[in-house]
Protein backbone atom coordinates (compact mmCIF):
# COMPACT_ATOMS: atom_id res chain seq x y z
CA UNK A 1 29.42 248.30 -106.73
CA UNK A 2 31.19 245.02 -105.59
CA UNK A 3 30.68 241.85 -108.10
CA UNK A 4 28.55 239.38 -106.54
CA UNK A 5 28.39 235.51 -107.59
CA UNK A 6 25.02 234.45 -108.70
CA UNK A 7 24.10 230.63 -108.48
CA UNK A 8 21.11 229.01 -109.29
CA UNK A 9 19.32 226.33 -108.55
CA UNK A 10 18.59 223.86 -111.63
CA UNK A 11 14.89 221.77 -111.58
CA UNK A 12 12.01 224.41 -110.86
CA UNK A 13 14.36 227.66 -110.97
CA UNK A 14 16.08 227.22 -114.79
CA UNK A 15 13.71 224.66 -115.83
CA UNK A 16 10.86 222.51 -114.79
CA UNK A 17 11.73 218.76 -114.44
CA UNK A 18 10.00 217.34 -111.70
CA UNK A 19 6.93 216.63 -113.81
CA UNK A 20 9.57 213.90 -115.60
CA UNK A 21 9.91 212.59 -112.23
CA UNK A 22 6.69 212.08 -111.40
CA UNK A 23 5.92 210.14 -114.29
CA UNK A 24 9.09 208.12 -113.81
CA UNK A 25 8.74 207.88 -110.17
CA UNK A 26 4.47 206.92 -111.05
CA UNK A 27 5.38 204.16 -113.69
CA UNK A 28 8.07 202.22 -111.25
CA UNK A 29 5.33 202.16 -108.92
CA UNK A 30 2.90 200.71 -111.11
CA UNK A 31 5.29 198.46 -111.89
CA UNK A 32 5.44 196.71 -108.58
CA UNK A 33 1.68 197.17 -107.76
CA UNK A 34 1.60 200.59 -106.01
CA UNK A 35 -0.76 203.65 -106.61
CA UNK A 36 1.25 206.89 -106.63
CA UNK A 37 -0.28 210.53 -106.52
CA UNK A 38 0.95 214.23 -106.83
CA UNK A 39 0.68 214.40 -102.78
CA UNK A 40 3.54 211.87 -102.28
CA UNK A 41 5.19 213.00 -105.40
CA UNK A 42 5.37 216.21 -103.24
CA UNK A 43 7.41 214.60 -100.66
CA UNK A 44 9.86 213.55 -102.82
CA UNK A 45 11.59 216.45 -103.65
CA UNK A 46 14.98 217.47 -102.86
CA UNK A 47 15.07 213.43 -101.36
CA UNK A 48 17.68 211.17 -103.34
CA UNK A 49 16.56 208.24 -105.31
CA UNK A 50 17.50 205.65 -102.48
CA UNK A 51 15.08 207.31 -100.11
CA UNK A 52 12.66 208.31 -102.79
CA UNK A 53 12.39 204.59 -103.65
CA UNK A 54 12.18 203.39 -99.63
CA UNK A 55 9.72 205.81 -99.02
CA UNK A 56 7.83 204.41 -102.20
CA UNK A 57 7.82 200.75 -100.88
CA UNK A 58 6.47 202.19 -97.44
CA UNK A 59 3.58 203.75 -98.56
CA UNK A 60 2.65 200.44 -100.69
CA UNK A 61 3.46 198.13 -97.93
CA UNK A 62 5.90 196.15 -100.22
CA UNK A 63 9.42 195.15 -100.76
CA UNK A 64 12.60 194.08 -102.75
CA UNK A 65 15.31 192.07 -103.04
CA UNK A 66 18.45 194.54 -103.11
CA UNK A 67 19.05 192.95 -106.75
CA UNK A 68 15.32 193.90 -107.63
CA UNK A 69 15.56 197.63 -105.69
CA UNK A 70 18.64 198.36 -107.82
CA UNK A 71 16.94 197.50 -111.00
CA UNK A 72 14.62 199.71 -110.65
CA UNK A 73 16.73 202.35 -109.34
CA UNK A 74 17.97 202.43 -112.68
CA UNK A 75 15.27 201.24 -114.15
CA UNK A 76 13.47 205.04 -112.60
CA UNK A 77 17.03 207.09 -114.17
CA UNK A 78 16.42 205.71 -117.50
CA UNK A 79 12.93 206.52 -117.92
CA UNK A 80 13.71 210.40 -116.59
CA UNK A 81 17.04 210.09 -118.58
CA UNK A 82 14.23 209.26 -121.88
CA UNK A 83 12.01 212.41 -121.00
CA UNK A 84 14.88 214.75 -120.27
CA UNK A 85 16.16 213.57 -123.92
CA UNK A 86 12.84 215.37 -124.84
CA UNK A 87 13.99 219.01 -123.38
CA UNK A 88 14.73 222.37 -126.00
CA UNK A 89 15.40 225.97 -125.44
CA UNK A 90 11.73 226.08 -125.69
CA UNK A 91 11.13 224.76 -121.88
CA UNK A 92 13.67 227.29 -120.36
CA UNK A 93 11.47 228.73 -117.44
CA UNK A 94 10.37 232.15 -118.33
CA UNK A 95 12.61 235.32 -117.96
CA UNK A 96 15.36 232.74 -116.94
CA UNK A 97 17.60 232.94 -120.64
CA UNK A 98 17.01 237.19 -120.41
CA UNK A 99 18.11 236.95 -116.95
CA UNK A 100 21.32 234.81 -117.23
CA UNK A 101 22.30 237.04 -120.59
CA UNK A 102 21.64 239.96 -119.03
CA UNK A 103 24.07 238.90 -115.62
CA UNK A 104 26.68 237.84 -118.43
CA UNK A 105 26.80 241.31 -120.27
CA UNK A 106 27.23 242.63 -116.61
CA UNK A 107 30.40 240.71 -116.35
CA UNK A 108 28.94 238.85 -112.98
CA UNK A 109 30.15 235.15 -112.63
CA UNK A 110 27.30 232.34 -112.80
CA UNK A 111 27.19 229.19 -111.23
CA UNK A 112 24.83 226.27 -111.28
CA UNK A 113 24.61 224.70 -107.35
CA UNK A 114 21.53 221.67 -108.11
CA UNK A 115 22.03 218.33 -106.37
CA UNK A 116 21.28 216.51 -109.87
CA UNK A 117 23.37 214.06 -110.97
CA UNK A 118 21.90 215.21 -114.82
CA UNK A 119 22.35 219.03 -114.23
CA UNK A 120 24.83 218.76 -117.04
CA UNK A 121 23.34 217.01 -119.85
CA UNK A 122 19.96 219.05 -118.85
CA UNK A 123 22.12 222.46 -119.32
CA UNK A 124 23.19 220.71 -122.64
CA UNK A 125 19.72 220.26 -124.02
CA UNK A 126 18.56 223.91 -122.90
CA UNK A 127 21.46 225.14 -124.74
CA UNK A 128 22.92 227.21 -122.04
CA UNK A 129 25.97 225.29 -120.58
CA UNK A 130 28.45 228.26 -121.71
CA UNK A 131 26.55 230.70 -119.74
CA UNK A 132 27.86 229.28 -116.29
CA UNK A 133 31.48 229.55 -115.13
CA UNK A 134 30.97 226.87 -112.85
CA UNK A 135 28.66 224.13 -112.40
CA UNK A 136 28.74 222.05 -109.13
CA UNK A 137 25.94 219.47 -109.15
CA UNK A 138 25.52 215.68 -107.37
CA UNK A 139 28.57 214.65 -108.82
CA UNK A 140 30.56 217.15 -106.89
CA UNK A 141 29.01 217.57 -103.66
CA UNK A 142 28.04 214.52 -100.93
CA UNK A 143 25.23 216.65 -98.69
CA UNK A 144 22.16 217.73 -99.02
CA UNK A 145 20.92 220.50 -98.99
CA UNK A 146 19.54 222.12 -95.92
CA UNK A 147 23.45 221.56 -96.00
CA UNK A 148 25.57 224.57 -97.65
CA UNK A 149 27.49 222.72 -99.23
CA UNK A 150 26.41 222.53 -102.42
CA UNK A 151 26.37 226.89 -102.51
CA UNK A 152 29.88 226.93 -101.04
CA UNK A 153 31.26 224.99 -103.55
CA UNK A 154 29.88 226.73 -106.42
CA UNK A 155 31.03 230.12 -104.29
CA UNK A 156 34.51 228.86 -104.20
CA UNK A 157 35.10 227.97 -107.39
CA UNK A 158 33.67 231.56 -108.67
CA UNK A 159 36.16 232.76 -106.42
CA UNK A 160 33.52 234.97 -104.82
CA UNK A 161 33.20 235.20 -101.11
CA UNK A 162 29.78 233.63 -99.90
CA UNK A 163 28.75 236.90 -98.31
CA UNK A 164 28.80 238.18 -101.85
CA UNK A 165 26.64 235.41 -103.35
CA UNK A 166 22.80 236.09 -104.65
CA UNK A 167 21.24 232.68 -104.72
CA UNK A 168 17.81 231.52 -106.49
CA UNK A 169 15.45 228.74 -105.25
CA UNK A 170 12.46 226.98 -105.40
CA UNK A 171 12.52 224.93 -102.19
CA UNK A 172 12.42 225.53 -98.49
CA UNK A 173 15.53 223.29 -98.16
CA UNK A 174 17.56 225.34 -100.65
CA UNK A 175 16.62 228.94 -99.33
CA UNK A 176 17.65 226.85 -95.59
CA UNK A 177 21.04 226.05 -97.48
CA UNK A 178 21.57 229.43 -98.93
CA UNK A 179 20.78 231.37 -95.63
CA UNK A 180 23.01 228.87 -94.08
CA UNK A 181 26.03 229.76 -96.46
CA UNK A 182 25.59 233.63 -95.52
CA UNK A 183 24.27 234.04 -98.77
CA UNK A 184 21.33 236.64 -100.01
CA UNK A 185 18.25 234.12 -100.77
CA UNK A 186 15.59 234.86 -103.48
CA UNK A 187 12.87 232.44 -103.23
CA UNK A 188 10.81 231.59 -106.45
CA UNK A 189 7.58 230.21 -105.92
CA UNK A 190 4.73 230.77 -103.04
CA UNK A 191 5.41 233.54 -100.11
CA UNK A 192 4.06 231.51 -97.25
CA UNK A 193 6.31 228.30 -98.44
CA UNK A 194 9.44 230.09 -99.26
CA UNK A 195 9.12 233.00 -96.28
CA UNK A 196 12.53 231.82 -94.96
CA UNK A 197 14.14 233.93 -97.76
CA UNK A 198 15.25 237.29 -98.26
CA UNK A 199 12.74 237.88 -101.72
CA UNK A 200 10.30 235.61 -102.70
CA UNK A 201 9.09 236.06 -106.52
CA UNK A 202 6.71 233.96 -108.17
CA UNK A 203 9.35 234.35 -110.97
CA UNK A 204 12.11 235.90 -113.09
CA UNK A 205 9.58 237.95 -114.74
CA UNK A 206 7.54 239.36 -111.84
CA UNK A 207 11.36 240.76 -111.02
CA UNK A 208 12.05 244.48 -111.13
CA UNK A 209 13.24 245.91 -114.67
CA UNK A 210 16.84 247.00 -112.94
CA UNK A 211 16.51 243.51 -110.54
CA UNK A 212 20.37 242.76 -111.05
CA UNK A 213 21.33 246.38 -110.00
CA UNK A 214 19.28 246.17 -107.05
CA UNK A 215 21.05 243.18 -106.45
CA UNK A 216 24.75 244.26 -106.63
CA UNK A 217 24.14 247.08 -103.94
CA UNK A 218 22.17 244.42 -101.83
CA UNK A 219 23.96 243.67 -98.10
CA UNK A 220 22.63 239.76 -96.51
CA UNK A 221 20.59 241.28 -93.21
C-alpha cells in the first residue's frame, strides 16, 4: 500500500467561510450605493479581491478613485478578518476533524493547498493547524487555480509525488487544478457541478466507513 499525500482545500471543504464573504462583500456594496445578491455572490468565488471588487463596480455601474478602491479593499478584509475572529472547533464542516485524525493515525502526510491569504489564522481558530505538515496558501503561490500550482506545491513540500496525491474540493476550478496536477480528485458538493472529478460526495460523512483505505490502493485513471 504506497503512502499517498492528502491535501485539502480550505473554505467549503474544512470549513464554511464564504457566507463571511458575502456579508463583507454585501456591506462594501451598500456602502457605495450598490444592491448585491447570492447570484453574484456566486460568481465570486475562487476570484481574488481585485476582480471581486471590479466586477462589483460593473454590475452597479459605478466607480473609484484608486485611493477610494484600495480603502475598501481593505476596508472588505477587515470586516471578513472581524467574522472569521468569530470561528471555533464548533464550525469544522462535518466528518472533516474524524477524517483528518483518522489520516494522521494512518501516518499519511496532510497538506492544506487554499488560495486564502487567511488559511492560517482560520486553521488557528478551528484548532487544527498541527494536523497539517504543510500548508501552502495565497501567500505562497501566485496562480490560480484552474492552475496546479497551488496542489504542486503542497505535493512537493510533502515530498509525495503528485501521482500519489488524493485531493478534496468544492469547486469546479479546484477539481480542474487537481486533475491538472495528475492528482486523484474527490469533489464535495453537487454531482452535475463537480462531474469533472474522480468522486463526488456531498461530504466527509456520506464517505465509505474504510474511505482512506480505498483511497491508498486508488490508481488516477
Amino acid at each position: 500500500m504506497h503512502k499517498k499525500g492528502f491535501i485539502f482545500d480550505l473554505d467549503g471543504v474544512i470549513v464554511d467561510t464564504a457566507k463571511f464573504h458575502f456579508v463583507a462583500w454585501q456591506r462594501l456594496a451598500k456602502s457605495i450605493g450598490i444592491d448585491f445578491n447570492h447570484e453574484q455572490n456566486e460568481q465570486l468565488k475562487g476570484v481574488s479581491r481585485v476582480n471581486s471588487l471590479k466586477k462589483i463596480l460593473a454590475w452597479g455601474n459605478a466607480t473609484l478613485s484608486e485611493e477610494e478602491f484600495n480603502s475598501k479593499m481593505a476596508q472588505k478584509n477587515e470586516e471578513y478578518l472581524a467574522l472569521v475572529d468569530t470561528l471555533t472547533t464548533d464550525d469544522i464542516l462535518p466528518g472533516v476533524h474524524d477524517f483528518l485524525l483518522e489520516l494522521r493515525e494512518m501516518g499519511q502526510p496532510i497538506a492544506l493547498g487554499s488560495a486564502s491569504k487567511n488559511a492560517r489564522p482560520i486553521l488557528k481558530k478551528l484548532g487544527i493547524s498541527d494536523l497539517f505538515d504543510t500548508i501552502v496558501d495565497g501567500t505562497n503561490v501566485t496562480k490560480a487555480k484552474p492552475d496546479p500550482e497551488v496542489f504542486t506545491t503542497a505535493a512537493d513540500q510533502l515530498g509525495v509525488a503528485h501521482k500519489y496525491c488524493v485531493v478534496f474540493e468544492d469547486s469546479i476550478a479546484g477539481v480542474q487544478a487537481a486533475n491538472a496536477a495528475g492528482m486523484i480528485s474527490i469533489g464535495l458538493g453537487e454531482q452535475d457541478v463537480l462531474h469533472e472529478a474522480d468522486s463526488v460526495y456531498s461530504s466527509f460523512t456520506e464517505m465509505p466507513e474504510n474511505y482512506i483505505t480505498e483511497l491508498l490502493m486508488k490508481k488516477k485513471k
